[in-house]
Protein backbone atom coordinates (compact mmCIF):
# COMPACT_ATOMS: atom_id res chain seq x y z
CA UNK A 1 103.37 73.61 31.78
CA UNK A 2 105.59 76.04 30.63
CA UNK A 3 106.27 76.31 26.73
CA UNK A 4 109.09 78.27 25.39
CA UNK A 5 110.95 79.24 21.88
CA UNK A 6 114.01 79.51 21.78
CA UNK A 7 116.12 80.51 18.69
CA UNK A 8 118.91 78.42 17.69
CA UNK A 9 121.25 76.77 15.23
CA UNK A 10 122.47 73.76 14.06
CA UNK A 11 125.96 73.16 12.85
CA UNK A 12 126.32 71.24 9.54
CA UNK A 13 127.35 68.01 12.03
CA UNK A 14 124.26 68.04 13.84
CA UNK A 15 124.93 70.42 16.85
CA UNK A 16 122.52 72.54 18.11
CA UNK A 17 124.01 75.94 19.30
CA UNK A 18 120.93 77.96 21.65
CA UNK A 19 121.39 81.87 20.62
CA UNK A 20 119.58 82.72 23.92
CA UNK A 21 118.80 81.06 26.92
CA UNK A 22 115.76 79.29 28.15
CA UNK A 23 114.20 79.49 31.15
CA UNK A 24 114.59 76.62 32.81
CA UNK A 25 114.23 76.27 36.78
CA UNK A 26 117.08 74.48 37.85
CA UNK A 27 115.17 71.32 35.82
CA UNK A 28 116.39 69.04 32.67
CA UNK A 29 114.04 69.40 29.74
CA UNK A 30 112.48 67.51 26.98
CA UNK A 31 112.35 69.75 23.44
CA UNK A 32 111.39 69.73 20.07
CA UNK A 33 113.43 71.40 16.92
CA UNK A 34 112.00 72.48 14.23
CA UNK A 35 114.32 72.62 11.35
CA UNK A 36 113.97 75.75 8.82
CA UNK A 37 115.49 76.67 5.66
CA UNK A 38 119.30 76.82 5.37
CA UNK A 39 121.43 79.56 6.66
CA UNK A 40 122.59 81.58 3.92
CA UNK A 41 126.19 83.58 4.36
CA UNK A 42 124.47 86.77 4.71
CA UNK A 43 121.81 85.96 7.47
CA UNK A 44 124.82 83.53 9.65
CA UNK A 45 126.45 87.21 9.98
CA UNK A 46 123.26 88.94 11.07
CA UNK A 47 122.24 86.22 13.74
CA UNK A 48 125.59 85.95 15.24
CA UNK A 49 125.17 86.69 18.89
CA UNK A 50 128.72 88.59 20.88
CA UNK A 51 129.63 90.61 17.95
CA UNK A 52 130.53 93.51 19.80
CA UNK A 53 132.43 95.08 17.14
CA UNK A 54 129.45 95.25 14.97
CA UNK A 55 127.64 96.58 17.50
CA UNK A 56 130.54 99.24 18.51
CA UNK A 57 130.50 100.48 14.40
CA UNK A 58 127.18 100.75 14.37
CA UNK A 59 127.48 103.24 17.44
CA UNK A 60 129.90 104.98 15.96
CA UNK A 61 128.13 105.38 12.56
CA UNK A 62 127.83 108.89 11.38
CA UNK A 63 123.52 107.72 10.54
CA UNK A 64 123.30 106.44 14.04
CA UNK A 65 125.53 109.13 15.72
CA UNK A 66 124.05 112.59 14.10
CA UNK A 67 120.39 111.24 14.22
CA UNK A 68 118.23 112.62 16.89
CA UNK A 69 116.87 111.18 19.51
CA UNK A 70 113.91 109.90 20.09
CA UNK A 71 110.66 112.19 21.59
CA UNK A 72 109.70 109.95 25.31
CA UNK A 73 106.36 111.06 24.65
CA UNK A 74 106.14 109.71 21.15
CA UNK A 75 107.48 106.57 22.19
CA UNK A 76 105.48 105.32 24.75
CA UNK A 77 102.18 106.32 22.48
CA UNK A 78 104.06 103.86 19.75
CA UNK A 79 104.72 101.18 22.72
CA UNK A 80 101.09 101.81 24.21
CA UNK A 81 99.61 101.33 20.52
CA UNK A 82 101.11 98.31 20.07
CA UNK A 83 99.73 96.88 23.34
CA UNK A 84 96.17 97.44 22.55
CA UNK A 85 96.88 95.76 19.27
CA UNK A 86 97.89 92.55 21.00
CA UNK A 87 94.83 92.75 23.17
CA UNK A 88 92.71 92.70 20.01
């Protein structure tokens, strides 16, 4: 059996609003919510999925614009680090 998280919301009336989708084989599915803290103004902004224009002024930002890029090499040894960490 196949056990996924999936991040979501619910709406002050009860609705439950998936911010990604789930795997789920062309099958209906039984699930469980957990229910966290509440949302607070700033962190509903920062979760909203499809903002595109947030995403378009952060690419145009003169920090994300004028910084340089990244070394490949230095990169993978990061990504390849963090592997072995997981394996621990």
């Amino acid at each position: 059996m196949l056990l996924q998280t999936v991040e979501a919301e619910i709406s002050a009336d009860g609705l439950v609003i998936l911010k990604e989708r789930p795997v789920l084989q062309g099958q209906r599915r039984r699930a469980i919510v957990t229910v966290l803290e509440p949302l607070s103004n700033a962190a509903m902004g920062s979760c909203e999925t499809g903002n595109v224009a947030g995403v378009l002024d952060l690419l145009d930002s003169p920090e994300f614009r004028d910084s340089p890029p990244g070394q490949p090499e230095e990169m993978e040894a990061v990504i390849e680090e963090n592997r072995r960490a997981w394996k621990d």
